[in-house]
Protein backbone atom coordinates (compact mmCIF):
# COMPACT_ATOMS: atom_id res chain seq x y z
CA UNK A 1 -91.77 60.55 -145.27
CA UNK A 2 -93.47 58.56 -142.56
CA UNK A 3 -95.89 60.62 -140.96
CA UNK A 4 -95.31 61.40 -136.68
CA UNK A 5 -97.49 60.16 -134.17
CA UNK A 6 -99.37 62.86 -131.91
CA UNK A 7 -97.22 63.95 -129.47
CA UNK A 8 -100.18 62.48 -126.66
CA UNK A 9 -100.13 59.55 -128.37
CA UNK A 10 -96.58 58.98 -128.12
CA UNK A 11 -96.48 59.47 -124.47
CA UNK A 12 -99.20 56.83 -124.39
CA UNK A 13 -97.06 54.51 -126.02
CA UNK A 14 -94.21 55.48 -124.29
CA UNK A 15 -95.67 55.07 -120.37
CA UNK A 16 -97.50 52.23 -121.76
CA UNK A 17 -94.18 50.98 -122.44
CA UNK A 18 -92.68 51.98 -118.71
CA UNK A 19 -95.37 50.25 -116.98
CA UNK A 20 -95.35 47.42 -118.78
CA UNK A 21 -91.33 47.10 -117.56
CA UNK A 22 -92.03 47.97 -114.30
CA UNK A 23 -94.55 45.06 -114.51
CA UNK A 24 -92.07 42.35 -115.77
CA UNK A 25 -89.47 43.69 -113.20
CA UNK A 26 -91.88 43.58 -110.63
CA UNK A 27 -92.99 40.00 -111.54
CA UNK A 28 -89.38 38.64 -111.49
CA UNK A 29 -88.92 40.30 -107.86
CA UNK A 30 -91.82 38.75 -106.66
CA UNK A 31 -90.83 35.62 -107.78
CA UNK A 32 -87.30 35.74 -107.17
CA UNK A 33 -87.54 37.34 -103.53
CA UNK A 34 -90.78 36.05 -102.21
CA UNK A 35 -92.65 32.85 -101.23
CA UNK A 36 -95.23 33.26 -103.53
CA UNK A 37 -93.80 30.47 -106.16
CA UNK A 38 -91.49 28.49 -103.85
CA UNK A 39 -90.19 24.86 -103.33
CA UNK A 40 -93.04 23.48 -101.60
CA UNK A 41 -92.96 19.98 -103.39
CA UNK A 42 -91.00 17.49 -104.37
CA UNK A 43 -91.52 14.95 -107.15
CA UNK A 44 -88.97 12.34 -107.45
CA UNK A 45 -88.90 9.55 -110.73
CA UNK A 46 -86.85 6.70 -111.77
CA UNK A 47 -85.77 5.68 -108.25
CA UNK A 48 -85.99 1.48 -107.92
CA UNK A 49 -83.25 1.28 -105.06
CA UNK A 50 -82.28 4.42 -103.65
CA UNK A 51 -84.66 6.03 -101.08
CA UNK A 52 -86.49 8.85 -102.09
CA UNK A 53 -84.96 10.65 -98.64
CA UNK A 54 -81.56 10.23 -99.70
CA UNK A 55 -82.27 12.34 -102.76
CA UNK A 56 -83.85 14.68 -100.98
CA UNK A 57 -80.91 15.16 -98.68
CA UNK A 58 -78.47 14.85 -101.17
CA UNK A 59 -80.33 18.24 -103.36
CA UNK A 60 -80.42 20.54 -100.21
CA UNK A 61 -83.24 22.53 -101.35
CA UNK A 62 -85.36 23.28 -98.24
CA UNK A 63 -88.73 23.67 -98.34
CA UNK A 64 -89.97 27.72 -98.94
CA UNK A 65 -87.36 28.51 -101.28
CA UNK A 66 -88.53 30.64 -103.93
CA UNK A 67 -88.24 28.52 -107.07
CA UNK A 68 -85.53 31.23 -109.18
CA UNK A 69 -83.51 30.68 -106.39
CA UNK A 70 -82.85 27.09 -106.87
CA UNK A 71 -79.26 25.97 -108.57
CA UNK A 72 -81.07 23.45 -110.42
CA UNK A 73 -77.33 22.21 -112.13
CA UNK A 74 -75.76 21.96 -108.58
CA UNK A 75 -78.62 20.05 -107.36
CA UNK A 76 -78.09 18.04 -109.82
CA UNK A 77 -74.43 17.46 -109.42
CA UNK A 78 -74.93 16.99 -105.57
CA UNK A 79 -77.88 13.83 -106.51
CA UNK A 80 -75.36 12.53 -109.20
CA UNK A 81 -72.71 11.92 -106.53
CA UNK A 82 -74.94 9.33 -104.80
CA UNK A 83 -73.05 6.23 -105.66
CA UNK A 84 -76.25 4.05 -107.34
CA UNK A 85 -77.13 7.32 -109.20
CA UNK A 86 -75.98 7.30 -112.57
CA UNK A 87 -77.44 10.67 -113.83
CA UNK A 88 -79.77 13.17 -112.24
CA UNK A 89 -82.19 16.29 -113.67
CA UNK A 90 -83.71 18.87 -111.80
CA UNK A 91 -86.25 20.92 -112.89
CA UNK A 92 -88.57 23.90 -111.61
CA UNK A 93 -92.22 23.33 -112.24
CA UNK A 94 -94.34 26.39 -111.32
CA UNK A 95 -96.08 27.62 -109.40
CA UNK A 96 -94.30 25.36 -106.54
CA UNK A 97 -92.94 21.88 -107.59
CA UNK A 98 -88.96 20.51 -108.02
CA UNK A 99 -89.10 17.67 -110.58
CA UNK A 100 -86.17 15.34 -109.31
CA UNK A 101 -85.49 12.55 -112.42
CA UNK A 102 -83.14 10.20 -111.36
CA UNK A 103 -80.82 7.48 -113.96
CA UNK A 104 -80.00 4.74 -111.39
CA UNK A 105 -76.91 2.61 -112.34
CA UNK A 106 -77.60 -0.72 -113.40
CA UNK A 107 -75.75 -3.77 -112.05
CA UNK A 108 -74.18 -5.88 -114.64
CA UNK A 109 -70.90 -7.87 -113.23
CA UNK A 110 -68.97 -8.23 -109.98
CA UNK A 111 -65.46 -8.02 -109.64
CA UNK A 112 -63.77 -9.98 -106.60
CA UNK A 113 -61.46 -8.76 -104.89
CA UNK A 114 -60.26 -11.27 -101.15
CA UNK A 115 -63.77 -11.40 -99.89
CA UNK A 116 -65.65 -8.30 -101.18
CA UNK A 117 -67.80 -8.12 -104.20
CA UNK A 118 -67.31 -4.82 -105.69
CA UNK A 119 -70.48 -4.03 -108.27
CA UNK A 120 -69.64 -2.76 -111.99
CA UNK A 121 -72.41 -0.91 -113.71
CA UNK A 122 -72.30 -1.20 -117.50
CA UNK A 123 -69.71 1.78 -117.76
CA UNK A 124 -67.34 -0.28 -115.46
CA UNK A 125 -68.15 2.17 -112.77
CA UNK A 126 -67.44 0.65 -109.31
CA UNK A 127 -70.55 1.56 -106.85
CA UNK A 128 -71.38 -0.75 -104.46
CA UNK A 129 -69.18 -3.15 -102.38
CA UNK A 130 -70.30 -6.51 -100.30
CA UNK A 131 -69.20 -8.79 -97.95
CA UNK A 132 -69.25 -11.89 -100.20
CA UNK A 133 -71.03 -14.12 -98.18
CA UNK A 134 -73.31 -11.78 -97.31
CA UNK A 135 -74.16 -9.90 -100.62
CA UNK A 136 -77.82 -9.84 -101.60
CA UNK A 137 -78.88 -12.71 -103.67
CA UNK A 138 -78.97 -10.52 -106.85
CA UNK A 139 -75.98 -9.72 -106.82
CA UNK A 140 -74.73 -13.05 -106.16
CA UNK A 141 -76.01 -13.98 -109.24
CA UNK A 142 -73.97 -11.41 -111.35
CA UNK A 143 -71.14 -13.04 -113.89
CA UNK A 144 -67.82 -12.31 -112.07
CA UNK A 145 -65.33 -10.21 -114.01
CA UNK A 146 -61.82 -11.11 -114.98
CA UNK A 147 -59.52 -8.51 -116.68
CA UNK A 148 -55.90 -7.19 -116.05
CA UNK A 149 -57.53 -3.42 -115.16
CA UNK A 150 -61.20 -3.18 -114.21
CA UNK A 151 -62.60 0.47 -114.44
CA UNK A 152 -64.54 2.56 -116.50
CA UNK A 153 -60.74 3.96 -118.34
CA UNK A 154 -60.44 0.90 -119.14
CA UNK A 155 -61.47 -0.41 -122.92
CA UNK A 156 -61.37 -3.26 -122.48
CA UNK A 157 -63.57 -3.41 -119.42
CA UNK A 158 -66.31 -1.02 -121.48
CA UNK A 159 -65.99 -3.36 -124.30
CA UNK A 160 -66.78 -6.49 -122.02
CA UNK A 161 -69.46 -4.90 -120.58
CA UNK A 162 -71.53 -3.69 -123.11
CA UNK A 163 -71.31 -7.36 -124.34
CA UNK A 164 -72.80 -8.66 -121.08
CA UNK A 165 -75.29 -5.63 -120.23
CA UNK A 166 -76.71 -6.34 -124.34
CA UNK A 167 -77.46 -9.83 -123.78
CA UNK A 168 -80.86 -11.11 -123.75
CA UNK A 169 -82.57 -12.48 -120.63
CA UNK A 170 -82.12 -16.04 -121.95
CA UNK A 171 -78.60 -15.92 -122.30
CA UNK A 172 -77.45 -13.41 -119.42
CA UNK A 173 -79.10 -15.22 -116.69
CA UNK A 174 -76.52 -18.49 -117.90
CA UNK A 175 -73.30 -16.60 -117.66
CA UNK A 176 -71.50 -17.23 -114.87
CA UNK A 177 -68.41 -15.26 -115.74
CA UNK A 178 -66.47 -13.15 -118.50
CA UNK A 179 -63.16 -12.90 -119.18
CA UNK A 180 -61.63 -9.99 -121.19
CA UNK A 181 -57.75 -9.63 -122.72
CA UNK A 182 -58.55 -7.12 -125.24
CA UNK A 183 -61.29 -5.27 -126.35
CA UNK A 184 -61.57 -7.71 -129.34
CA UNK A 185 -60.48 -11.49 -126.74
CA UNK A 186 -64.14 -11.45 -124.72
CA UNK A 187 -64.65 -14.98 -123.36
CA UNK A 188 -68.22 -16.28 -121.96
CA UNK A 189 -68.29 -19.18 -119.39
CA UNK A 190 -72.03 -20.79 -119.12
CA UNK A 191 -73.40 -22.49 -117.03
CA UNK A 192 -72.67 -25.99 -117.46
CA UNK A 193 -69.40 -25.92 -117.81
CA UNK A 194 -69.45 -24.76 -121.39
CA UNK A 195 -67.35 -21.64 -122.42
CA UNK A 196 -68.03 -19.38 -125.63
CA UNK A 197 -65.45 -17.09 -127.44
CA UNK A 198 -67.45 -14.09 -128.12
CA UNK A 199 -64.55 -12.17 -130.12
CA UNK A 200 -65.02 -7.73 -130.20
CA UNK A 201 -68.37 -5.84 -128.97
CA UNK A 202 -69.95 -5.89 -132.25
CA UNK A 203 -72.56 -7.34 -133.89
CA UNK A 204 -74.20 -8.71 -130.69
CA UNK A 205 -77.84 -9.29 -131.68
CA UNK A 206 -76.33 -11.42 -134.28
CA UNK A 207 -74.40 -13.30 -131.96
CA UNK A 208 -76.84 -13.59 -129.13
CA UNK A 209 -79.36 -15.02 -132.14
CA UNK A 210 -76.50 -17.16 -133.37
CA UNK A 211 -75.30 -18.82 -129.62
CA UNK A 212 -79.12 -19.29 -128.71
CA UNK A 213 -79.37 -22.15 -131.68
CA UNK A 214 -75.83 -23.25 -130.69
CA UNK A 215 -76.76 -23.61 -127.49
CA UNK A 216 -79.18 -26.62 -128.21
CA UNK A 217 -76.08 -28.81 -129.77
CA UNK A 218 -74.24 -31.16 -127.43
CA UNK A 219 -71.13 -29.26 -127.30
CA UNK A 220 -69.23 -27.24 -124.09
CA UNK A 221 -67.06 -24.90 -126.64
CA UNK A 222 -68.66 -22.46 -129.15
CA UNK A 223 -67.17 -19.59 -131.03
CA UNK A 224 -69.17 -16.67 -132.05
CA UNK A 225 -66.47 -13.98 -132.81
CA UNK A 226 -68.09 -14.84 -136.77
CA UNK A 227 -71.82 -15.27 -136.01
CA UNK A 228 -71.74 -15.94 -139.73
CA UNK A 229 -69.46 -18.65 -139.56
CA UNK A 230 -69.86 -20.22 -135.85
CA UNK A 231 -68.28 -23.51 -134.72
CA UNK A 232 -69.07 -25.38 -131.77
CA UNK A 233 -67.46 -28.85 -130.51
């Protein structure tokens, strides 16, 4: 039989126990309800294009807000809908800081459509649109896009995409356009006139390897659907 604690002793223990509730309760209260630990920075990463005061705008936190007050997930959502904004994190960083970490899309092909260049990002998602004479040179540069149904649905346009947004430097800055039936009928046209049948969206580093030594034959028409078994004429 387990002895029994003083009867002082328990009472102790047990206001020891109240005020160490009323504490914690207290604590969140302050925290929740007052200014003491509230937004009153901002630190924003992985932003390259879009301005750090549209991300600002776009989270609606004002300044003075205590920190448990924050929606950090609807922030979040509300940053994500900026069209070059791929993904988006928000954090609270005590006593007084919102850590903002933004995924910007990243441009891989152009799709024309009359005289607007409408921007795919490697998921096929459609985010920016330009005058074509007037688009920035970078974006000028971009292979142009040919399939029946560009979009991010589409697999097809996912399966072209990848292929383009996994080539290396070398190669990527040489293709002036792709061309996509299927998921498994991706064309490549070079510069130079020459044209490449890249087959499905696998095996890419072995392709990209096997292309690059192709590339230094005199030949306009290579096929690297096999990388194993590559022809060129």
């Amino acid at each position: 039989m387990r002895p029994r604690l003083p009867r002082r002793r328990r009472s102790r223990l047990l206001l020891g126990g109240v005020v160490a509730a009323v504490v914690i309760v207290g604590s969140v209260l302050v925290a929740y309800l007052t200014p003491l630990m509230s937004v009153r920075g901002t630190e924003i990463s992985g932003t390259r294009t879009v301005p750090g005061a549209q991300v600002l705008a776009a989270a609606a936190v004002p300044s003075g807000t205590p920190l448990l007050q924050v929606d950090t997930g609807a922030a979040a959502r509300r940053i994500a809908a900026i069209p070059s904004v791929e993904s988006a994190r928000v954090q609270r960083s005590y006593p007084s800081t919102l850590e903002i970490t933004i995924t910007e899309r990243v441009p891989v092909a152009v799709v024309t459509e009359g005289d607007k260049l409408h921007v795919l990002d490697r998921s096929g998602v459609g985010y920016l649109t330009y005058p074509a004479a007037s688009a920035p040179p970078d974006i000028k540069k971009l292979p142009v896009f040919h399939t029946a149904t560009p979009g991010p649905a589409d697999p097809t346009t996912r399966a072209a995409l990848a292929v383009v947004a996994g080539l290396p430097p070398s190669l990527s800055k040489q293709v002036v356009s792709v061309t996509a039936s299927s998921p498994v009928d991706i064309h490549l046209e070079l510069t130079g006139n020459r044209n490449v049948v890249w087959g499905d969206d696998s095996q890419g580093a072995e392709k990209a390897r096997t292309l690059s030594y192709l590339l230094t034959r005199d030949a306009t028409q290579f096929n690297v659907s096999a990388p194993a078994f590559p022809t060129y004429r």
